[in-house]
Protein backbone atom coordinates (compact mmCIF):
# COMPACT_ATOMS: atom_id res chain seq x y z
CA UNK A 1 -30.73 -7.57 1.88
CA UNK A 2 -30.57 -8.54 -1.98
CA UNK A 3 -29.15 -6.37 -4.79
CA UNK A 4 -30.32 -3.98 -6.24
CA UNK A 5 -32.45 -5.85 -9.01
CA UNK A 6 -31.67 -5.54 -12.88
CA UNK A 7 -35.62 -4.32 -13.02
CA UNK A 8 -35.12 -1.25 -11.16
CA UNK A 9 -31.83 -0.10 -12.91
CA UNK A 10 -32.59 -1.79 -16.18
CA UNK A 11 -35.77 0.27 -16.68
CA UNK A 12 -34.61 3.70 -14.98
CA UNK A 13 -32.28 3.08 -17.81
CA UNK A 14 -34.74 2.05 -20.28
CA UNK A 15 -36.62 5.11 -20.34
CA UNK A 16 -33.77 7.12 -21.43
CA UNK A 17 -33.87 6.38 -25.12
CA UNK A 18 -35.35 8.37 -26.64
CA UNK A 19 -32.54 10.49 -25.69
CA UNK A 20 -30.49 11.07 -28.47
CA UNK A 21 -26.89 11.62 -26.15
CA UNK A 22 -25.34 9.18 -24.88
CA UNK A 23 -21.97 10.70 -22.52
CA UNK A 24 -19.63 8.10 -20.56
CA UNK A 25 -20.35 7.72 -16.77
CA UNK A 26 -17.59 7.42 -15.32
CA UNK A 27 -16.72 7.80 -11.67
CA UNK A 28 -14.14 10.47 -10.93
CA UNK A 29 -11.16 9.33 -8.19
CA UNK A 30 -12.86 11.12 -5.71
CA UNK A 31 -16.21 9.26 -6.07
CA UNK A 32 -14.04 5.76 -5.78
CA UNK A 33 -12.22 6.37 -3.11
CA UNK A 34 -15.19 7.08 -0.99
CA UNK A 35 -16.74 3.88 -1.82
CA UNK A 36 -15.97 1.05 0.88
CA UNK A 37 -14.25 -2.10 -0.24
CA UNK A 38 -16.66 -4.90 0.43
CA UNK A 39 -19.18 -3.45 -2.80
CA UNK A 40 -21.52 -6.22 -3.77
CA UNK A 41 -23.37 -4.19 -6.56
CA UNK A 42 -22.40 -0.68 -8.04
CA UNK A 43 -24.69 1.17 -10.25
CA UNK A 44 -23.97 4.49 -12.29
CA UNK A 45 -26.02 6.52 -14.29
CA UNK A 46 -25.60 9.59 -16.68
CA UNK A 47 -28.90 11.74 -14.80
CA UNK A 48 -28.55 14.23 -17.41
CA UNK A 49 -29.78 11.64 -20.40
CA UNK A 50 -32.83 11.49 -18.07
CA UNK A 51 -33.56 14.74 -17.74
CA UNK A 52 -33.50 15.41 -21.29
CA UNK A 53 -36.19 13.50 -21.90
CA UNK A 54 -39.63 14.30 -21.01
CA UNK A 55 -40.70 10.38 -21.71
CA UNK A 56 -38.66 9.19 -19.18
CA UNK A 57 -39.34 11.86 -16.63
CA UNK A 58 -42.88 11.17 -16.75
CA UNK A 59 -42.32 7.66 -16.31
CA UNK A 60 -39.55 7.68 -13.71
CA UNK A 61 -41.38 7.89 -11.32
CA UNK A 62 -43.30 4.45 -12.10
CA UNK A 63 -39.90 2.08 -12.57
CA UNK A 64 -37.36 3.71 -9.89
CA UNK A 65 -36.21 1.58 -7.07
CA UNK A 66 -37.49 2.97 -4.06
CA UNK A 67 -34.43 3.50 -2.43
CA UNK A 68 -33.32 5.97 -5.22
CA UNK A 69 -36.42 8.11 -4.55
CA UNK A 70 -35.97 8.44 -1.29
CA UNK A 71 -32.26 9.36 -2.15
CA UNK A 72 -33.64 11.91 -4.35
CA UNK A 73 -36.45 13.33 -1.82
CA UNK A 74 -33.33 13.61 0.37
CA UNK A 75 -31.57 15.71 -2.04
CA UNK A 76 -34.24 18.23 -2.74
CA UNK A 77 -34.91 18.61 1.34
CA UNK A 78 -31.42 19.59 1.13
CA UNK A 79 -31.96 22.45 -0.87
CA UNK A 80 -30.22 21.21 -4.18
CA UNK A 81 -31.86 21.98 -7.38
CA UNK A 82 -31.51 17.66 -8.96
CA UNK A 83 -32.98 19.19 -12.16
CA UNK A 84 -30.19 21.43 -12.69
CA UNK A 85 -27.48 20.36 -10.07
CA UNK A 86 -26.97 16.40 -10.59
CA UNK A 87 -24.87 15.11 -13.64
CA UNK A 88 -24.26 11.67 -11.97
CA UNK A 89 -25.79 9.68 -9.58
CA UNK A 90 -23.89 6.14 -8.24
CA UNK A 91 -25.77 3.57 -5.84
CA UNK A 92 -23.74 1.17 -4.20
CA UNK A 93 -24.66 -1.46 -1.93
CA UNK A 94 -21.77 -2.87 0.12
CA UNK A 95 -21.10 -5.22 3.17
CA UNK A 96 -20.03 -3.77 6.46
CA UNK A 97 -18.87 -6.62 8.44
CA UNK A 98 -17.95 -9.81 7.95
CA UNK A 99 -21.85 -10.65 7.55
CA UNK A 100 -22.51 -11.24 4.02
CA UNK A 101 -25.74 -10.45 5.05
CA UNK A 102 -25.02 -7.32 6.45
CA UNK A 103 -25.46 -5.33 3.22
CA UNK A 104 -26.08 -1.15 3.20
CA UNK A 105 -26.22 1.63 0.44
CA UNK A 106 -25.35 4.72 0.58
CA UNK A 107 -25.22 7.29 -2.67
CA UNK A 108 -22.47 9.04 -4.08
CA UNK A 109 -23.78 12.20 -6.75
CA UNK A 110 -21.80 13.95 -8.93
CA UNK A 111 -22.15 17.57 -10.48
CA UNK A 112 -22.19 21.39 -9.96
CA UNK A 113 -23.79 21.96 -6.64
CA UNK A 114 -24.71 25.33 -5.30
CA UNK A 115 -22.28 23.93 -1.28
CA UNK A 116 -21.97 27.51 0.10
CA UNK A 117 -25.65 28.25 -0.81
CA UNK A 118 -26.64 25.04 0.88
CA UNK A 119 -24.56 25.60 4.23
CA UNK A 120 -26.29 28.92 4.16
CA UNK A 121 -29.43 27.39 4.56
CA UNK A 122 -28.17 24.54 6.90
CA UNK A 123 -27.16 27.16 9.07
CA UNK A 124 -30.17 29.51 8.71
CA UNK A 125 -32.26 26.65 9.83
CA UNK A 126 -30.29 25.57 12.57
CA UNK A 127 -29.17 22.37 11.32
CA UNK A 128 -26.00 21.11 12.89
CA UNK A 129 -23.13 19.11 11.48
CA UNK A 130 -21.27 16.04 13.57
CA UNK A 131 -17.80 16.14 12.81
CA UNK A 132 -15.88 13.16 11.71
CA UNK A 133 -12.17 13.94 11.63
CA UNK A 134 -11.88 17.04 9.64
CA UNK A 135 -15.43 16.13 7.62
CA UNK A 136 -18.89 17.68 8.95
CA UNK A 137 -21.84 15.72 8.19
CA UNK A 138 -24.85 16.77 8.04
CA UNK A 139 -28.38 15.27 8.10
CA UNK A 140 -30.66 15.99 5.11
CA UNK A 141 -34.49 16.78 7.35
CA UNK A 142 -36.51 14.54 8.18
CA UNK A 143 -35.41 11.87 5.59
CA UNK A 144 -33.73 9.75 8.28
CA UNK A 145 -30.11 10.66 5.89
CA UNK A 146 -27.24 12.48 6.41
CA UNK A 147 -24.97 14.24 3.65
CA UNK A 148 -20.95 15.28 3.34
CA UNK A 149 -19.79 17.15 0.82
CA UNK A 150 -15.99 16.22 -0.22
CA UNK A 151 -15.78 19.06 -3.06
CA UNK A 152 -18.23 21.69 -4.70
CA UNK A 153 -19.17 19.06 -7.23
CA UNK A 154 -18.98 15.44 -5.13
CA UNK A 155 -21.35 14.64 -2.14
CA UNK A 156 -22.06 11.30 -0.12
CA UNK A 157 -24.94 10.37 1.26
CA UNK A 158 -27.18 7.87 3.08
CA UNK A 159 -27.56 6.68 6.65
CA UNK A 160 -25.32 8.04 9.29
CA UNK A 161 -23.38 5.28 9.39
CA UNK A 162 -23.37 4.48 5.91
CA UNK A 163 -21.88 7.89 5.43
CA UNK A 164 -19.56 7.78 7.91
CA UNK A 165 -18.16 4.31 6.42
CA UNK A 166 -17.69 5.66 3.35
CA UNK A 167 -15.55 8.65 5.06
CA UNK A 168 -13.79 6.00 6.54
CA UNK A 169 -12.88 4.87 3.01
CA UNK A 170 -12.06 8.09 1.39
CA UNK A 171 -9.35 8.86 4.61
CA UNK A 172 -7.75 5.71 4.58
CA UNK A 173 -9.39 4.29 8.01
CA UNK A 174 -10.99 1.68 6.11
CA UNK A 175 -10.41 0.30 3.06
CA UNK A 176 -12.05 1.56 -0.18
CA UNK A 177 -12.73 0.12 -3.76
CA UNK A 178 -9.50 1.39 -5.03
CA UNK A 179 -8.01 -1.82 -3.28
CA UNK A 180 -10.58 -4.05 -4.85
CA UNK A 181 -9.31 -5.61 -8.03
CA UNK A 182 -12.09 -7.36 -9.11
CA UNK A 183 -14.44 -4.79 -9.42
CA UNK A 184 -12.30 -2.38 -10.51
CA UNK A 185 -11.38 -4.75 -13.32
CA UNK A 186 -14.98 -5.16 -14.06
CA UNK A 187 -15.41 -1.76 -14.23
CA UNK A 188 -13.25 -1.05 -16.87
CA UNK A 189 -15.16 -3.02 -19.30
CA UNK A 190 -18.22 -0.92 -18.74
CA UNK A 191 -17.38 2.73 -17.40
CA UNK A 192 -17.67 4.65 -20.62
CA UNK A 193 -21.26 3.71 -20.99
CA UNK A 194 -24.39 5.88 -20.13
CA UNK A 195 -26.02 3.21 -17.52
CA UNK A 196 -23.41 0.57 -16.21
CA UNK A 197 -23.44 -1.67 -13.22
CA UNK A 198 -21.28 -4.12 -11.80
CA UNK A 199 -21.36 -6.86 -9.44
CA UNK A 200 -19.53 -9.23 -6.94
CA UNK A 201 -19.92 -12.98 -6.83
CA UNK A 202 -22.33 -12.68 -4.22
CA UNK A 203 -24.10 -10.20 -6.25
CA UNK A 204 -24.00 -11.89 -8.86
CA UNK A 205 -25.06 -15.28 -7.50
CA UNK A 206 -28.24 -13.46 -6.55
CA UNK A 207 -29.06 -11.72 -9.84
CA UNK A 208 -28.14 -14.88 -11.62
CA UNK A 209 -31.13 -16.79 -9.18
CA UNK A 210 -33.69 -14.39 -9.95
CA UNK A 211 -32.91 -14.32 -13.60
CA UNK A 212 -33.57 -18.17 -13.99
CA UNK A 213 -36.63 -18.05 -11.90
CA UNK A 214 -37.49 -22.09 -11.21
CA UNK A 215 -34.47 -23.20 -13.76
CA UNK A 216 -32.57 -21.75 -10.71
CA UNK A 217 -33.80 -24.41 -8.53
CA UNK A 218 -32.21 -27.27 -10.12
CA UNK A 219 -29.32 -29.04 -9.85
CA UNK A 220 -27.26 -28.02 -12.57
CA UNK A 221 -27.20 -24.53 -11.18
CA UNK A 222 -26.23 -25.50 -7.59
CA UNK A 223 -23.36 -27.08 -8.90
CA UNK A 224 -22.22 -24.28 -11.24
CA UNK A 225 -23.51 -21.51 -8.61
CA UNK A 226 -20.06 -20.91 -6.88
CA UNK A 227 -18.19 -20.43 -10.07
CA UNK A 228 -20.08 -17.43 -10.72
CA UNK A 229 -16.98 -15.22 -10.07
CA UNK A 230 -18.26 -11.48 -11.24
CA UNK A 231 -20.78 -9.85 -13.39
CA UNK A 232 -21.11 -6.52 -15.17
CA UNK A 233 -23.69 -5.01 -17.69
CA UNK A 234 -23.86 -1.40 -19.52
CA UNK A 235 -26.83 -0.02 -21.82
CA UNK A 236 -26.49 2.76 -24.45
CA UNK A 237 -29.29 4.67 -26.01
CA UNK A 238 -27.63 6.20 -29.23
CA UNK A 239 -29.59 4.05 -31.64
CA UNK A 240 -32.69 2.31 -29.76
CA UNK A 241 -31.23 -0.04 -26.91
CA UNK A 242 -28.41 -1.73 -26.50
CA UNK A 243 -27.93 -3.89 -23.77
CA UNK A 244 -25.03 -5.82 -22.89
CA UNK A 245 -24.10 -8.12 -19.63
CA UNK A 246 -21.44 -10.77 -18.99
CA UNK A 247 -21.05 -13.24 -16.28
CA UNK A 248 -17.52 -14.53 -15.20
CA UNK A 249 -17.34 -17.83 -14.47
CA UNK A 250 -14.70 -20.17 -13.51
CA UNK A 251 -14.12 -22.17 -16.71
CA UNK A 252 -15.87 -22.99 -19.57
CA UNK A 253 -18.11 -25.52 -18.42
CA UNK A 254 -19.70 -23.66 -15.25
CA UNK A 255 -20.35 -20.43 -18.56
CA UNK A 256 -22.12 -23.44 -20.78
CA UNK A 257 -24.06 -24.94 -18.06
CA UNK A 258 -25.37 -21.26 -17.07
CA UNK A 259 -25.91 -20.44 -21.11
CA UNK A 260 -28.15 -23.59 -21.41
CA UNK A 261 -29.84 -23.10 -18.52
CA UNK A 262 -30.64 -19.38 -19.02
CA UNK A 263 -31.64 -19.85 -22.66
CA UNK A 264 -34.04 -22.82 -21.32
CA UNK A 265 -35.81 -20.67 -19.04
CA UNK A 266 -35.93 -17.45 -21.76
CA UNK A 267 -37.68 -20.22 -24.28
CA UNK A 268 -40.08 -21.55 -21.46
CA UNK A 269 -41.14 -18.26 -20.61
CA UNK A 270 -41.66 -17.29 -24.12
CA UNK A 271 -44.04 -20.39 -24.75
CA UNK A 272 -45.88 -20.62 -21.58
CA UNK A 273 -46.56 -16.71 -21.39
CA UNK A 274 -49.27 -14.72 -23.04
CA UNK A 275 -48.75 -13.59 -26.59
CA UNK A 276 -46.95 -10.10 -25.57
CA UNK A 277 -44.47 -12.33 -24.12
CA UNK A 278 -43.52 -13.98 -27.45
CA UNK A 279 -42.66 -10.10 -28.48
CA UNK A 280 -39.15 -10.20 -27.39
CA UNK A 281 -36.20 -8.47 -29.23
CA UNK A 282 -35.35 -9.75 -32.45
CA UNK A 283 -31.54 -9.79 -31.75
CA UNK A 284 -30.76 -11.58 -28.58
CA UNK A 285 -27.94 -13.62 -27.94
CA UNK A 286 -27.10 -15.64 -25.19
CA UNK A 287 -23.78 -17.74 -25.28
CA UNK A 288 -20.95 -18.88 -23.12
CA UNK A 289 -17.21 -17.56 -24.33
CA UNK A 290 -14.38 -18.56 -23.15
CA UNK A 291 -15.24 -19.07 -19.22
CA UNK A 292 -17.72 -16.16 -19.46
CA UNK A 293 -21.97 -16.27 -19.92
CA UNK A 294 -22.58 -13.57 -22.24
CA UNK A 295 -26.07 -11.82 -23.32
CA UNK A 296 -26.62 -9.06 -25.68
CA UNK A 297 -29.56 -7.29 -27.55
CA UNK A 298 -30.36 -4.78 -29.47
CA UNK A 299 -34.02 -2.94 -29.89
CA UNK A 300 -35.63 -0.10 -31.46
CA UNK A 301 -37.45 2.13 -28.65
CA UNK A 302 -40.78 0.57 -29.51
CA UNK A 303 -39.33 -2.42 -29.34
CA UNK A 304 -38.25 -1.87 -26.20
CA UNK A 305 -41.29 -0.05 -25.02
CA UNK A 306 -43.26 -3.13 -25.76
CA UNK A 307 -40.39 -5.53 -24.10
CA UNK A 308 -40.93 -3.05 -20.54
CA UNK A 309 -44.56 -4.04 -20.42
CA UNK A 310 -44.12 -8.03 -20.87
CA UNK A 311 -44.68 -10.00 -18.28
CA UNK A 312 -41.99 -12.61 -19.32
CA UNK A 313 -39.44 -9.59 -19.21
CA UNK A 314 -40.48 -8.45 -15.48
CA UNK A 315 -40.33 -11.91 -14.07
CA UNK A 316 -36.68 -12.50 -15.94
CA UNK A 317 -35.36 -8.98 -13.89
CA UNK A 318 -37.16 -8.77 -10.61
């Protein structure tokens, strides 16, 4: 299973700009701890800069992953109100054995939520909860999920087992991010942003293959690929878009090989593509810093708007 791609949380992203707030997201202790240690990609997002847009509500629906709206489905079957209700919304995908191809995702969400009102109805419609330790769990209909509710305003969600790994987490069974120093160091580079992800080597190994496209094929990246140590990237909204990533790499010459090779297949793309393609933002940058690959724009919303329709921009993020 392969992360989470940059299109899917890039543009969910994206589409809040016209939104002129832009709060931190930033995971409260409860939301970490529930979150197993092995997390290959970690995405947060402020739902409430989405909501107060109508743009981006009307075009969510086009550009969200579709394991987020089946997350969301999930929650309204549950009888939460994800209009009102949901502040923040985290997706992680993790690895549950020692299989790095043994990924899973389950979804921790964040905000005011009607619980009592909820168990009401679980109970009015018969719906029973499995117990794990001193947590119930319940499943969410027919969406195939299950939900546990840690506090009035923190729930976890997902497959059964999923869930039931990240209860592991949060009671100590198993351990949880909190014990994962790289990614918590990653994350404090990034948390107070609106829209923020971060990722693991092997995430980042993967995102960094379907950036390049065919540059990612030759040689020069196989030899730099393992260095790739970590990766993290953040948008804000406040004055058109702002995006920002980094890629940590083991020294300086694995970050320059990456830098060349990235800007190479941005400049094919640009002159082999059709004319909407040569539209691009006006001020990117992509550079390697000391042992790090580093690319950052900045674009009004039309700008923007007309980046999210370029072919040369959907290829670079799938």
């Amino acid at each position: 299973m392969k992360c989470i791609s940059l299109k899917s949380w890039f543009l969910v992203g994206a589409f809040a700009a016209v939104s002129f707030t832009a709060r931190a997201a930033q995971l409260s202790s409860d939301a970490r701890s529930v979150i197993p240690h092995d997390v290959q990609q970690l995405v947060v997002i402020d739902y409430r800069i989405m909501q107060n847009s109508s743009a981006a509500m009307e075009l969510r629906g086009q550009v969200m992953p579709p394991e987020l709206k089946q997350l969301e489905e999930a929650l309204r079957k549950s009888g939460l109100n994800d209009n009102n209700d949901l502040e923040q919304l985290a997706f992680v995908l993790y690895r549950s054995s020692g299989d790095p191809e043994d990924v899973r995702s389950v979804g921790i969400a964040q905000g005011q939520f009607p619980v009592q009102d909820v168990l009401a109805s679980f109970r009015k419609n018969k719906v029973k909860a499995s117990v794990l330790r001193t947590n119930k769990i319940y499943p969410m209909g027919k969406t195939g999920m299950s939900v546990a509710f840690l506090e009035e305003s923190t729930m976890v969600f997902g497959s059964l087992p999923a869930v039931r790994q990240a209860l592991d987490a949060r009671d100590g069974v198993a351990p949880s991010l909190l014990t994962n120093s790289g990614v918590m160091d990653s994350m404090r580079t990034v948390d107070s942003e609106p829209l923020w992800s971060v990722l693991d080597q092997k995430g980042t190994q993967t995102m960094m293959k379907q950036v390049l496209g065919d540059a990612g094929s030759v040689a020069d990246f196989d030899t730099v690929k393992k260095r790739l140590v970590a990766s993290y990237y953040s948008m804000n909204f406040q004055h058109g878009v702002r995006f920002d990533m980094s890629v940590v790499t083991g020294d300086a010459f694995a970050a320059a090989t990456v830098s060349s090779l990235l800007n190479a297949a941005v400049l094919h793309k640009k002159m082999s593509g059709p004319d909407r393609d040569k539209q691009g933002p006006e001020d990117t940058v992509i550079r390697s810093n000391s042992g790090k690959l580093e690319v950052h724009f900045a674009a009004s919303d039309a700008q923007f708007a007309t980046l999210l329709k370029s072919p040369m921009f959907q290829s670079m993020v799938r």
